[in-house]
C-alpha atoms as a PDB file:
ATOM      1  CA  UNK A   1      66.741  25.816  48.428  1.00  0.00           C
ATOM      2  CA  UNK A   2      68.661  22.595  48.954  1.00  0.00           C
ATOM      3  CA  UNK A   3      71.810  24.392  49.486  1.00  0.00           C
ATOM      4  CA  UNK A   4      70.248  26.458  52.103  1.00  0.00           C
ATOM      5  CA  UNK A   5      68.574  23.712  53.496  1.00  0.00           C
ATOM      6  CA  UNK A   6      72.394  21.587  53.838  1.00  0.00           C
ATOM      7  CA  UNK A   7      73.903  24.734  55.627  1.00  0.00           C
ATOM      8  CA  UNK A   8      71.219  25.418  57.876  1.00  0.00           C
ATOM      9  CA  UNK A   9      71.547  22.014  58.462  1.00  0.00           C
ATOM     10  CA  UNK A  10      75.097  22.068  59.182  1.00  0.00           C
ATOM     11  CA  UNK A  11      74.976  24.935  60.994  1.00  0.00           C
ATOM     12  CA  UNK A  12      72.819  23.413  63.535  1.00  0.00           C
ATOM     13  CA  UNK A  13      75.496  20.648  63.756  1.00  0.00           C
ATOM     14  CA  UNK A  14      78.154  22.716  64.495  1.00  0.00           C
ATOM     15  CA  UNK A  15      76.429  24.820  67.073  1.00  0.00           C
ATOM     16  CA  UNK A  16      75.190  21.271  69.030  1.00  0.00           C
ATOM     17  CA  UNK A  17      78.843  20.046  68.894  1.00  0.00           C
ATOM     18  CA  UNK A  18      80.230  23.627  70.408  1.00  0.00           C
ATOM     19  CA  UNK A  19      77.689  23.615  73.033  1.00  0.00           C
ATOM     20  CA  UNK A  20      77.381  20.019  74.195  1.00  0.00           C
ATOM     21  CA  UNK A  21      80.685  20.228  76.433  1.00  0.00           C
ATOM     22  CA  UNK A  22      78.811  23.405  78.603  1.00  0.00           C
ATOM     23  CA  UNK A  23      75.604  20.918  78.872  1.00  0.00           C
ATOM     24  CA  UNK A  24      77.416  18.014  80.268  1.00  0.00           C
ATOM     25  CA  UNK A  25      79.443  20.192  82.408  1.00  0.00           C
ATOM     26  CA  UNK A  26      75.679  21.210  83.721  1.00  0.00           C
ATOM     27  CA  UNK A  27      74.584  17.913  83.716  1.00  0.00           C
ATOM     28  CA  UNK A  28      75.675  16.789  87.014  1.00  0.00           C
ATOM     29  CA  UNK A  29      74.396  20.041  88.633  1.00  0.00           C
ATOM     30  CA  UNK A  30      71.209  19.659  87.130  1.00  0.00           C
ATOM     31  CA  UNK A  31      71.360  16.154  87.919  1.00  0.00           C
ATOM     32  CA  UNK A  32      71.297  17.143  92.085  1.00  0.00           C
ATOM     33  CA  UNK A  33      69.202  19.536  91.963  1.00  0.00           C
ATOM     34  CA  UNK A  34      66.358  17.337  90.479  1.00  0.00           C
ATOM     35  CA  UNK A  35      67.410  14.701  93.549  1.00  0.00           C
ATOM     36  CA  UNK A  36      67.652  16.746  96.379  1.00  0.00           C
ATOM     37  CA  UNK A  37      64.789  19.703  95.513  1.00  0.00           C
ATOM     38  CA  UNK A  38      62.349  17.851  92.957  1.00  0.00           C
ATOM     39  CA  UNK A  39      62.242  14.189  94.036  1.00  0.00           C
ATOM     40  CA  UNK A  40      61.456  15.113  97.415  1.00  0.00           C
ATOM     41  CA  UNK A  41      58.072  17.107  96.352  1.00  0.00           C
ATOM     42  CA  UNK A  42      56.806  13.709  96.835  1.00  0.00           C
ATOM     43  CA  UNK A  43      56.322  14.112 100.250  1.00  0.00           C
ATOM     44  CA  UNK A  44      54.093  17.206  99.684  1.00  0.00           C
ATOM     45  CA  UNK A  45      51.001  14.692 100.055  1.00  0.00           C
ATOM     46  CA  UNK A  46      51.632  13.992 104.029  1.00  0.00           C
ATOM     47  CA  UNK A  47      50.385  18.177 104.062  1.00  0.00           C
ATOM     48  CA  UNK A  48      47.010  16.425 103.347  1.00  0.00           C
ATOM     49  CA  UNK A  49      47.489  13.064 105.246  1.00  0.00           C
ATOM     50  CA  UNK A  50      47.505  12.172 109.139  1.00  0.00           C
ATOM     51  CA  UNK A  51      51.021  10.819 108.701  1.00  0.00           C
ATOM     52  CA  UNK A  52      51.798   8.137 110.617  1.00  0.00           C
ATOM     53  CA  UNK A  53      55.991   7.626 110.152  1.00  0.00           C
ATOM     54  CA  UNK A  54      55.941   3.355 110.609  1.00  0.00           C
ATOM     55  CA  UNK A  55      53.648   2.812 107.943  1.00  0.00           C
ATOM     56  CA  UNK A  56      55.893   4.572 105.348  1.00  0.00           C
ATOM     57  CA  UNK A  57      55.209   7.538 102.912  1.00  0.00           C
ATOM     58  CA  UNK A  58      53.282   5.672 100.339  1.00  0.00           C
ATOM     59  CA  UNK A  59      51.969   3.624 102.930  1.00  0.00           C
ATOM     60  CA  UNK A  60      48.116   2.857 103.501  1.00  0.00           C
ATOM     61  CA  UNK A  61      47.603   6.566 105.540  1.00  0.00           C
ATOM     62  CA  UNK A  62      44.862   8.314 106.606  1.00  0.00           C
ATOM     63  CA  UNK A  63      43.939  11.049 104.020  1.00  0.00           C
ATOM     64  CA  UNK A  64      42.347  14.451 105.328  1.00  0.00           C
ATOM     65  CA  UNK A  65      42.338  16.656 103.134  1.00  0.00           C
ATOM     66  CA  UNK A  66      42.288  20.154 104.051  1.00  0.00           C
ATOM     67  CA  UNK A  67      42.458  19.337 108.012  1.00  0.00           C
ATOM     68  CA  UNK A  68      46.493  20.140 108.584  1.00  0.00           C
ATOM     69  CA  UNK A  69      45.858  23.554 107.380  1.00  0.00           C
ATOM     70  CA  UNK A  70      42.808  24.715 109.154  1.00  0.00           C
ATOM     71  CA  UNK A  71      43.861  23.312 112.332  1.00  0.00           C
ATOM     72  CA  UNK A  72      47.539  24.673 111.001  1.00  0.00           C
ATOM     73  CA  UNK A  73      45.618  28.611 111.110  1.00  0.00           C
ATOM     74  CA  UNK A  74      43.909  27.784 114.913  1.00  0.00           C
ATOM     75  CA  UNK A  75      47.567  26.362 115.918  1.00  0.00           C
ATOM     76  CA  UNK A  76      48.580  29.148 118.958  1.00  0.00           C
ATOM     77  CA  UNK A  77      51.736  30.713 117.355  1.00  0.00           C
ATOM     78  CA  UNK A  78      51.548  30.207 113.726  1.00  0.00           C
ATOM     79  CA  UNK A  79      49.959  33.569 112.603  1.00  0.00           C
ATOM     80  CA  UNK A  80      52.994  35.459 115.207  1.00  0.00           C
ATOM     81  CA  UNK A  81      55.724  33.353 113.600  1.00  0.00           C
ATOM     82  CA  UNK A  82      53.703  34.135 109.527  1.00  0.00           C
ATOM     83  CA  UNK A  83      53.455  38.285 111.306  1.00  0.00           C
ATOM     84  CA  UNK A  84      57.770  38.605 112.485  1.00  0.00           C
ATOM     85  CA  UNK A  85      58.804  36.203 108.887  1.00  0.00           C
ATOM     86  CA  UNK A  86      57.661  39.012 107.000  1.00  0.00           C
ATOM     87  CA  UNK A  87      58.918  42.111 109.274  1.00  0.00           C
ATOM     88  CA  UNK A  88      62.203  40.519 109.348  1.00  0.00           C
ATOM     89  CA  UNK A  89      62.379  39.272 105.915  1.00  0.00           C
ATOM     90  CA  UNK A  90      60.763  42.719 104.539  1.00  0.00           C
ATOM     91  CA  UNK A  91      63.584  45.060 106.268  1.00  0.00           C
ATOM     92  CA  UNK A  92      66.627  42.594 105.373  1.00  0.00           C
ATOM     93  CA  UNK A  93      65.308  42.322 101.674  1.00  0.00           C
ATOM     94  CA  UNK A  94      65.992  46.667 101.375  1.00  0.00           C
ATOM     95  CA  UNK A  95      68.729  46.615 103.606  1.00  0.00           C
ATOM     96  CA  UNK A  96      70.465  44.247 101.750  1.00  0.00           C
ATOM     97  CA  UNK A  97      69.641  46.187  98.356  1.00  0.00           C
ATOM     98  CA  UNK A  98      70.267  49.757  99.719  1.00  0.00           C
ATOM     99  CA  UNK A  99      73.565  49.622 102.101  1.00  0.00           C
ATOM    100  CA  UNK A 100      75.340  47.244  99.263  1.00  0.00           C
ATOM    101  CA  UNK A 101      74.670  49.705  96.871  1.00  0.00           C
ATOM    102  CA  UNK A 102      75.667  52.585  98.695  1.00  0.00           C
ATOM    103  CA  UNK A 103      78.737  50.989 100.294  1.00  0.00           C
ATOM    104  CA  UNK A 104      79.979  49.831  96.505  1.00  0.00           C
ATOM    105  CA  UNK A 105      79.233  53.214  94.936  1.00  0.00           C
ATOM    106  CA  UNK A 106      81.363  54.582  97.978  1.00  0.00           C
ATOM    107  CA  UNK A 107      84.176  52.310  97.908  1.00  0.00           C
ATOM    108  CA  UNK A 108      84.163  53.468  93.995  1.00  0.00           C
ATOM    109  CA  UNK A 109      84.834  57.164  94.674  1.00  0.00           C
ATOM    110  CA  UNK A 110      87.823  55.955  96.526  1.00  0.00           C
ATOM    111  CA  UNK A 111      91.084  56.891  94.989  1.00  0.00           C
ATOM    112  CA  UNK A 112      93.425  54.769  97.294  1.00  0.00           C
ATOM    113  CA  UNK A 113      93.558  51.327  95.765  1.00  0.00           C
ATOM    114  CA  UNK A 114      94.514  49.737  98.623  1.00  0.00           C
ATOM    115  CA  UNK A 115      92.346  50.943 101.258  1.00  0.00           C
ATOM    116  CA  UNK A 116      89.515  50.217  98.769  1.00  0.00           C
ATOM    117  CA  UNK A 117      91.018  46.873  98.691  1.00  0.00           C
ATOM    118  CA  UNK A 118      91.574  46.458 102.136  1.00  0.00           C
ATOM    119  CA  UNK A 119      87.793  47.757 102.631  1.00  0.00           C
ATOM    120  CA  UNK A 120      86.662  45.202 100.542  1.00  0.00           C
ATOM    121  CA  UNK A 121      88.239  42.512 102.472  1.00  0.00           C
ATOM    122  CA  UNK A 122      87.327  43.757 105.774  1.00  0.00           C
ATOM    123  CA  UNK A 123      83.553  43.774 105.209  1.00  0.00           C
ATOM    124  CA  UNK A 124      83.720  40.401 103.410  1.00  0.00           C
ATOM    125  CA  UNK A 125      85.110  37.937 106.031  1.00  0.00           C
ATOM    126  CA  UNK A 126      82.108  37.833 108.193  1.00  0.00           C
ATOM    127  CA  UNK A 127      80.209  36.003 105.407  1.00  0.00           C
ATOM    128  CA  UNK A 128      82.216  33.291 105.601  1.00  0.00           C
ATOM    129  CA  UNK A 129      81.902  32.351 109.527  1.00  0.00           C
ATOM    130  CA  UNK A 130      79.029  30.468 109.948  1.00  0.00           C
ATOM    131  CA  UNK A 131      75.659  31.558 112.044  1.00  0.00           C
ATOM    132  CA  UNK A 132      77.060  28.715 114.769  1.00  0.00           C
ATOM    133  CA  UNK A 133      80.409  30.676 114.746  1.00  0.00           C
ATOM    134  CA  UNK A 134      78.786  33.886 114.638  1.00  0.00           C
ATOM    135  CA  UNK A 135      76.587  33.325 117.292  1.00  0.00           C
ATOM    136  CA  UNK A 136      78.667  32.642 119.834  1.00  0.00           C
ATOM    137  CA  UNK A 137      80.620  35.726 118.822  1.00  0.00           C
ATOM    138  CA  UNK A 138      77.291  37.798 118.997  1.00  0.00           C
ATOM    139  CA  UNK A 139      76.053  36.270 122.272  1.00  0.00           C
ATOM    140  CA  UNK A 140      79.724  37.447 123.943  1.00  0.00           C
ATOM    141  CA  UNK A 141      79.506  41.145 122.615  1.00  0.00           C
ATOM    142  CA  UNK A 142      75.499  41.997 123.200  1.00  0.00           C
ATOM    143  CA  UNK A 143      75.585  39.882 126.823  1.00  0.00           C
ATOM    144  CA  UNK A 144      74.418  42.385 129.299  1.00  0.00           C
ATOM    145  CA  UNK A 145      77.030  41.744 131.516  1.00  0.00           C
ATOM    146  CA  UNK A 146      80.080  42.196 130.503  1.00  0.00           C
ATOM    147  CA  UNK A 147      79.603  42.203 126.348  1.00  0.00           C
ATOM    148  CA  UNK A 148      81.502  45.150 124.875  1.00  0.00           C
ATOM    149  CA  UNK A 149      78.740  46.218 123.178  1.00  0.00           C
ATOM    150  CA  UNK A 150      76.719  47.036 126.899  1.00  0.00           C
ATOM    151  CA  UNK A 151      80.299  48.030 128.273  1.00  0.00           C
ATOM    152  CA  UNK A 152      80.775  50.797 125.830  1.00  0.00           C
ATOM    153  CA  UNK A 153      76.998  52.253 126.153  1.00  0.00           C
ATOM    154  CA  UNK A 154      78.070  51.905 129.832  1.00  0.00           C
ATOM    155  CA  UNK A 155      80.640  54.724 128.977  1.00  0.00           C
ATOM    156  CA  UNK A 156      77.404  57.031 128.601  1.00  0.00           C
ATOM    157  CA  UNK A 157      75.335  56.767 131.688  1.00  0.00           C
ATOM    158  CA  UNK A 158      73.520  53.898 129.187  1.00  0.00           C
ATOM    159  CA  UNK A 159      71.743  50.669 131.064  1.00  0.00           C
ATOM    160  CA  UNK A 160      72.876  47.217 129.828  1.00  0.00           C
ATOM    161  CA  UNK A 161      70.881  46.232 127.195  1.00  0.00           C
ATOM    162  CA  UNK A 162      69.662  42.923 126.945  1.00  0.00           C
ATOM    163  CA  UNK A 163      69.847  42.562 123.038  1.00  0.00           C
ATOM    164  CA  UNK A 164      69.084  38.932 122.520  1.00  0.00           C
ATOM    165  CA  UNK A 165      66.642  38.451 125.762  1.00  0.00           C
ATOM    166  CA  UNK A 166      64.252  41.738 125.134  1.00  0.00           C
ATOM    167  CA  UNK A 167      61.439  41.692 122.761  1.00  0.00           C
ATOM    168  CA  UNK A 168      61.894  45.627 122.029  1.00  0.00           C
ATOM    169  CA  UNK A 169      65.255  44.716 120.729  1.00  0.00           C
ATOM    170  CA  UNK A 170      65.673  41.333 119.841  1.00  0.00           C
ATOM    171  CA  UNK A 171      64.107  42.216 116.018  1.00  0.00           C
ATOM    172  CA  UNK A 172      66.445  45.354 115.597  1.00  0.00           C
ATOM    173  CA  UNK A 173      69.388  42.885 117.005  1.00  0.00           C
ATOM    174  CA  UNK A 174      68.662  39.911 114.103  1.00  0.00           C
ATOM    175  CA  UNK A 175      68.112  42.799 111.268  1.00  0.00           C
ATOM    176  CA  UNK A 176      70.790  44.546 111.823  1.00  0.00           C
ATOM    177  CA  UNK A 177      73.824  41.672 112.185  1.00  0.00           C
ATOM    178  CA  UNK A 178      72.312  39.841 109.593  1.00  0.00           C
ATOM    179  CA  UNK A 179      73.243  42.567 107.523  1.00  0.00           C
ATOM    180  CA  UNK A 180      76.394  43.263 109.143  1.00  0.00           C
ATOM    181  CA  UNK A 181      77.386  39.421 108.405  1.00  0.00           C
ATOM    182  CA  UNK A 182      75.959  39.527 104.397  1.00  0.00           C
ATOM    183  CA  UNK A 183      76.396  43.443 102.903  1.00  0.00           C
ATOM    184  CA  UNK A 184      79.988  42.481 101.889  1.00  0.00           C
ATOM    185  CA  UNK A 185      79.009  39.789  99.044  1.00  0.00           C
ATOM    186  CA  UNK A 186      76.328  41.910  97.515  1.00  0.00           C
ATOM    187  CA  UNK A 187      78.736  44.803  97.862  1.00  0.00           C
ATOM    188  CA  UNK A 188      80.985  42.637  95.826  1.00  0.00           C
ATOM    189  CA  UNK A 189      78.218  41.914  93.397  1.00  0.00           C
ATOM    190  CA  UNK A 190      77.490  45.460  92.633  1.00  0.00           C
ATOM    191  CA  UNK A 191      81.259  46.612  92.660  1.00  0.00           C
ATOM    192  CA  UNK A 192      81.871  44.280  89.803  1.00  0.00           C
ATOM    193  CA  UNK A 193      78.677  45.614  87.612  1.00  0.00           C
ATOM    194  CA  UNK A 194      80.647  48.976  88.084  1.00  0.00           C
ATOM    195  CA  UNK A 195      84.003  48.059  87.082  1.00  0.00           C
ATOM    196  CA  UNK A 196      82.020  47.072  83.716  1.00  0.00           C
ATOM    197  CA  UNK A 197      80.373  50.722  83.098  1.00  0.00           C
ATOM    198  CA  UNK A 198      81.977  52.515  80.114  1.00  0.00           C
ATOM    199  CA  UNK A 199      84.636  54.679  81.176  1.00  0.00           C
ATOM    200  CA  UNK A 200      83.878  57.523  78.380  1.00  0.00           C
ATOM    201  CA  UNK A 201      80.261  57.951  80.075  1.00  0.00           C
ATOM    202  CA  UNK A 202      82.009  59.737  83.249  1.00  0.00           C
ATOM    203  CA  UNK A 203      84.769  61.506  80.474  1.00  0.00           C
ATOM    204  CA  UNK A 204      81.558  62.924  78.756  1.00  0.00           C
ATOM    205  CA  UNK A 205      79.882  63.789  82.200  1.00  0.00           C
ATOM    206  CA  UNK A 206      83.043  65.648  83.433  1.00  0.00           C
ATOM    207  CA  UNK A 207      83.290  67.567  79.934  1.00  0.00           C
ATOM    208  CA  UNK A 208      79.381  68.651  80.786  1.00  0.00           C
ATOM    209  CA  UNK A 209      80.543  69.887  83.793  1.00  0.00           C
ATOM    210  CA  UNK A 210      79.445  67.065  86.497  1.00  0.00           C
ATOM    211  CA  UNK A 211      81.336  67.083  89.880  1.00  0.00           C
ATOM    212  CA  UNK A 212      81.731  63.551  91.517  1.00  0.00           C
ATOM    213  CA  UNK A 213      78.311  63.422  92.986  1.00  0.00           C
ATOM    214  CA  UNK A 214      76.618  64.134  90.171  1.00  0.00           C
ATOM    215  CA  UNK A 215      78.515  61.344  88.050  1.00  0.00           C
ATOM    216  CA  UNK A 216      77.670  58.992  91.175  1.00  0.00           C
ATOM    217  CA  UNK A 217      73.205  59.760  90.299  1.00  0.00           C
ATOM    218  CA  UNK A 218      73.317  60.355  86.779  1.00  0.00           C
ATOM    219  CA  UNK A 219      75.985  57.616  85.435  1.00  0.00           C
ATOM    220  CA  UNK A 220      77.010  54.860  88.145  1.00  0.00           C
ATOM    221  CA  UNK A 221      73.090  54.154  89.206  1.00  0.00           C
ATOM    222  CA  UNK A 222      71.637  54.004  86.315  1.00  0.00           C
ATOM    223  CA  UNK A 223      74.342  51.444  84.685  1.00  0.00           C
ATOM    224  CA  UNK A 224      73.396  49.906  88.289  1.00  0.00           C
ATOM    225  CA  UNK A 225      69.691  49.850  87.434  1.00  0.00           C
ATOM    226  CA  UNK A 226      69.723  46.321  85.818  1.00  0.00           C
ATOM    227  CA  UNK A 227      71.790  44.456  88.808  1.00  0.00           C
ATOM    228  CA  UNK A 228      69.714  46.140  91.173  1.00  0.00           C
ATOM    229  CA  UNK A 229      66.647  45.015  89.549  1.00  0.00           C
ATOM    230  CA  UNK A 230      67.954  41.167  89.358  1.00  0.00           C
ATOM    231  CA  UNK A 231      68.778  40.879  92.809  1.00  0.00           C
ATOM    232  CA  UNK A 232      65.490  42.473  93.762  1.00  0.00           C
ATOM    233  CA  UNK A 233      63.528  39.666  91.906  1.00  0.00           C
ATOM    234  CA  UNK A 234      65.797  36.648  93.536  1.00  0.00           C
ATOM    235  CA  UNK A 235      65.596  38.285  96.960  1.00  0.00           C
ATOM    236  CA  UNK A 236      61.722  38.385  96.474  1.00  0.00           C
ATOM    237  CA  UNK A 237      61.287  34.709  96.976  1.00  0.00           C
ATOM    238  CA  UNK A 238      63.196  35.023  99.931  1.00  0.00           C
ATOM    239  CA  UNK A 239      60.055  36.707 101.598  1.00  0.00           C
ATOM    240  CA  UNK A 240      59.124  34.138 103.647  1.00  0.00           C
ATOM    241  CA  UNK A 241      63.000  33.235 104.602  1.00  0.00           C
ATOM    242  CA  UNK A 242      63.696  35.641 107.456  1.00  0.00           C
ATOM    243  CA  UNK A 243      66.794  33.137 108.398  1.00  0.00           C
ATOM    244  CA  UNK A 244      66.643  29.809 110.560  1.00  0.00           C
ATOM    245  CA  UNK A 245      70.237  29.515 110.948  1.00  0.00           C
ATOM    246  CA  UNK A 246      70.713  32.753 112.381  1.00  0.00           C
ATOM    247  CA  UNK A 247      67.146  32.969 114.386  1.00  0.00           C
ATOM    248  CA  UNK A 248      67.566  29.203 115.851  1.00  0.00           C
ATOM    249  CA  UNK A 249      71.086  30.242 116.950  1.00  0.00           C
ATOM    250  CA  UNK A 250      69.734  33.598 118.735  1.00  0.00           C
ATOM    251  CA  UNK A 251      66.511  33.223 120.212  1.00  0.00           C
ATOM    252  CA  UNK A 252      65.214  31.670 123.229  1.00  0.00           C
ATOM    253  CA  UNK A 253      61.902  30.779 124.555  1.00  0.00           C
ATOM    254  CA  UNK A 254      61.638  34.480 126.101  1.00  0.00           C
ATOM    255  CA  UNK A 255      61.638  36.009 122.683  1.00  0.00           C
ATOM    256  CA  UNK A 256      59.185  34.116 120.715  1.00  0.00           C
ATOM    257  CA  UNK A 257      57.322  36.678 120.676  1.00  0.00           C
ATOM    258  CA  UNK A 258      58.730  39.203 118.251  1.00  0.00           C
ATOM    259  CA  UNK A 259      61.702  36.710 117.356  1.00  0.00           C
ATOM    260  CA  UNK A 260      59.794  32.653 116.273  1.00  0.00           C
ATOM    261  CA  UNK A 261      59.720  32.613 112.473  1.00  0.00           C
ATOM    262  CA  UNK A 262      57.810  30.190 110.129  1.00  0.00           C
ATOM    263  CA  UNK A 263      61.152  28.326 109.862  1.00  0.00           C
ATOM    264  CA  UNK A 264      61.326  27.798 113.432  1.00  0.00           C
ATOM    265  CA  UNK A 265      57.749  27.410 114.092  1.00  0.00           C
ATOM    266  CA  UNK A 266      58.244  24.742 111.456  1.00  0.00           C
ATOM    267  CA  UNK A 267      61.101  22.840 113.288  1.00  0.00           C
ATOM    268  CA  UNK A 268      59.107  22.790 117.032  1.00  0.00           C
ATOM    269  CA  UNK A 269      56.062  21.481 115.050  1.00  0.00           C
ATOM    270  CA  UNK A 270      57.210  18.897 113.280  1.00  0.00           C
ATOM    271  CA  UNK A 271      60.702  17.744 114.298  1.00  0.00           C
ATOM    272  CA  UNK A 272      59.844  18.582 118.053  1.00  0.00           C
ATOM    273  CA  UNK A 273      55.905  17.529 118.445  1.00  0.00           C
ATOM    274  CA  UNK A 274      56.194  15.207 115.567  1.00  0.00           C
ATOM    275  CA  UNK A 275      53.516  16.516 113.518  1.00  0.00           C
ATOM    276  CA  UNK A 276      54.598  16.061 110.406  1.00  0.00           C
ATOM    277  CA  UNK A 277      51.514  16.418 108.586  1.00  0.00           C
ATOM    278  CA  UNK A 278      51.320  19.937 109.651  1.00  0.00           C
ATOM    279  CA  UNK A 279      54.642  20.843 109.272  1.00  0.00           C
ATOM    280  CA  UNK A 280      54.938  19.965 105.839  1.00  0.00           C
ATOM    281  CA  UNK A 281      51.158  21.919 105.411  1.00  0.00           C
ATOM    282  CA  UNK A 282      53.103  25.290 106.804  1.00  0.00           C
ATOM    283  CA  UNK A 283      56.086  24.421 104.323  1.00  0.00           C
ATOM    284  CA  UNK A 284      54.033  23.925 101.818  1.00  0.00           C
ATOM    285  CA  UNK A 285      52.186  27.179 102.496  1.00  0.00           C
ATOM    286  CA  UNK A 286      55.334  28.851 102.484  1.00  0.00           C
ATOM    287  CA  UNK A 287      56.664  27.910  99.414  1.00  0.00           C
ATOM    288  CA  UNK A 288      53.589  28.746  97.275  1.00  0.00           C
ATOM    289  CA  UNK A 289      53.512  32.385  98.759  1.00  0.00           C
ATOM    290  CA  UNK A 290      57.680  32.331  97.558  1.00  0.00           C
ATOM    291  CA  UNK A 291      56.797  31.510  94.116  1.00  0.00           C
ATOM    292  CA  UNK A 292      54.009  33.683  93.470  1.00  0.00           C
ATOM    293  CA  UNK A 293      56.025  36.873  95.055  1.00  0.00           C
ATOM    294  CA  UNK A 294      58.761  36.024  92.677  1.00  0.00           C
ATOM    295  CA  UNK A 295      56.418  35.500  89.833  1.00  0.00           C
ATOM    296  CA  UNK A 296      55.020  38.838  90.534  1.00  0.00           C
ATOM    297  CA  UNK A 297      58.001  40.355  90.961  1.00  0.00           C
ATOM    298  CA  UNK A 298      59.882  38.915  87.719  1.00  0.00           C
ATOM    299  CA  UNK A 299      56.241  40.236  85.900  1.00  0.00           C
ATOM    300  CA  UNK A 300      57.004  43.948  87.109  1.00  0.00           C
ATOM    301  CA  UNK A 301      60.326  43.868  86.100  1.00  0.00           C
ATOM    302  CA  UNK A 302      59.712  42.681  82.684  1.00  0.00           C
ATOM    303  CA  UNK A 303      56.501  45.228  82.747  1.00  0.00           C
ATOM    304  CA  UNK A 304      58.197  48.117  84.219  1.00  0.00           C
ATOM    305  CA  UNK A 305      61.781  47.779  83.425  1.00  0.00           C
ATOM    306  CA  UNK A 306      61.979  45.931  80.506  1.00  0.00           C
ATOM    307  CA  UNK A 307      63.916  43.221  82.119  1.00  0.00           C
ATOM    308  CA  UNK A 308      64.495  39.592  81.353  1.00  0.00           C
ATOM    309  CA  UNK A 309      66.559  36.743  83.426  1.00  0.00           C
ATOM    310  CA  UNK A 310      65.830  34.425  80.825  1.00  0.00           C
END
């Protein structure tokens, strides 16, 4: 019993001084994310406060409860901006799972190395120009005079199109570039879970008889299932984030209307009216509807596909 007790023992040892070096290369991550995401929680109470800014944040204010978010639910705007969040966010969320995933199971079935590689490039490099950078690219292709975009429907008998003015369009417009800009990561993402699938599985398929199509539904998704599943859960909590880098650098007063997310909303409210207290009620709002969809969603996978992040 001793014995076994001294090697347990000293196996624990060991095992704290392999491991310690990965926690204090973690530490300093861990470190700014309780800083910059946790600390600031703190100012969650000015969502039930009439925050007045000069007499501080744990200064003597007024506390009213529940006021911010009734009059937050009455505020003209707030239920459109809560309606197009979820529209936009909805579509991007299975856009970005279904055209990564069926661009990186194409780019697979390619046998030419480097035009897969040259494919993979191409697609990429928008993700790393910036909305700023992007939107004045976007703004000089979709303008409806002169943009190439409106010049080459012109080639058709087509009208110019005003993409980023028109409420019929403007939703269509941030959907589909924000998916143009971001496919080529996840594509990346998924093309590496492939590279990792046994090779013998499509040997043994090929014996049985399967053509290239069939190897594609019956051995590359399914070894795809459990990546597809993960980023499905992260993107949940993104529900609510339909993308205030790209919306603020698109949309104009004239679009609000199909176009002003809870992001945005957010920003007018309480950087441009200065109400604070209700800003930080709609944020707060926001982020409790986040974590429960993610909650939910991490519960169904575990339920349903017998999957675990942690």
């Amino acid at each position: 019993m001793l014995q076994t007790a001294q090697k347990t023992s000293r196996g624990k040892k060991h095992w704290f001084h392999k491991e310690i070096p990965f926690h204090l290369m973690l530490l300093p991550a861990v470190i700014l994310v309780f800083i910059y995401m946790y600390v600031p929680m703190a100012g969650l109470v000015i969502a039930f406060e009439k925050f007045i800014p000069a007499k501080g944040l744990f200064g003597d204010q007024k506390w009213i409860g529940w006021d911010n978010f009734i009059y937050l639910y009455h505020l003209p705007g707030a239920i459109n901006a809560l309606r197009n969040t979820v529209i936009i966010a909805f579509f991007k969320i299975v856009l970005h799972l279904l055209i990564p995933v069926t661009v990186s199971i194409l780019l697979n079935e390619v046998r030419s190395a480097a035009f897969r590689r040259t494919a993979q490039t191409l697609i990429y490099l928008p993700h790393f120009l910036s909305w700023i950078i992007m939107g004045g690219i976007l703004i000089d292709l979709l303008s409806p005079s002169g943009g190439l975009i409106n010049n080459f429907l012109g080639l058709f008998g087509i009208e110019p199109i005003f993409f980023l003015g028109s409420n019929k369009y403007f939703r269509f417009t941030l959907i589909s570039t924000d998916v143009w800009k971001e496919f080529g990561f996840n594509t990346i993402v998924y093309l590496a879970a492939i590279t990792n699938i046994d090779p013998t599985q499509y040997e043994a398929a090929t014996i049985d008889g399967a053509n290239r199509f069939q190897r594609m539904i019956h051995v590359t998704l399914p070894n795809l299932r459990m990546i597809i599943v993960l980023m499905m859960v992260l993107s949940l909590g993104n529900v609510l984030n339909a993308g205030f880098d790209q919306v603020y650098n698109l949309y104009s007063k004239q679009v609000y209307e199909s176009g002003d997310i809870l992001d945005t909303f957010i920003y007018r409210v309480g950087l441009i009216d200065a109400q604070f207290g209700v800003a930080t009620a709609m944020g707060m709002f926001k982020s409790l509807v986040s974590t429960l969809f993610i909650s939910v969603s991490y519960f169904a996978a575990y339920k349903f596909a017998d999957y675990r992040i942690f």
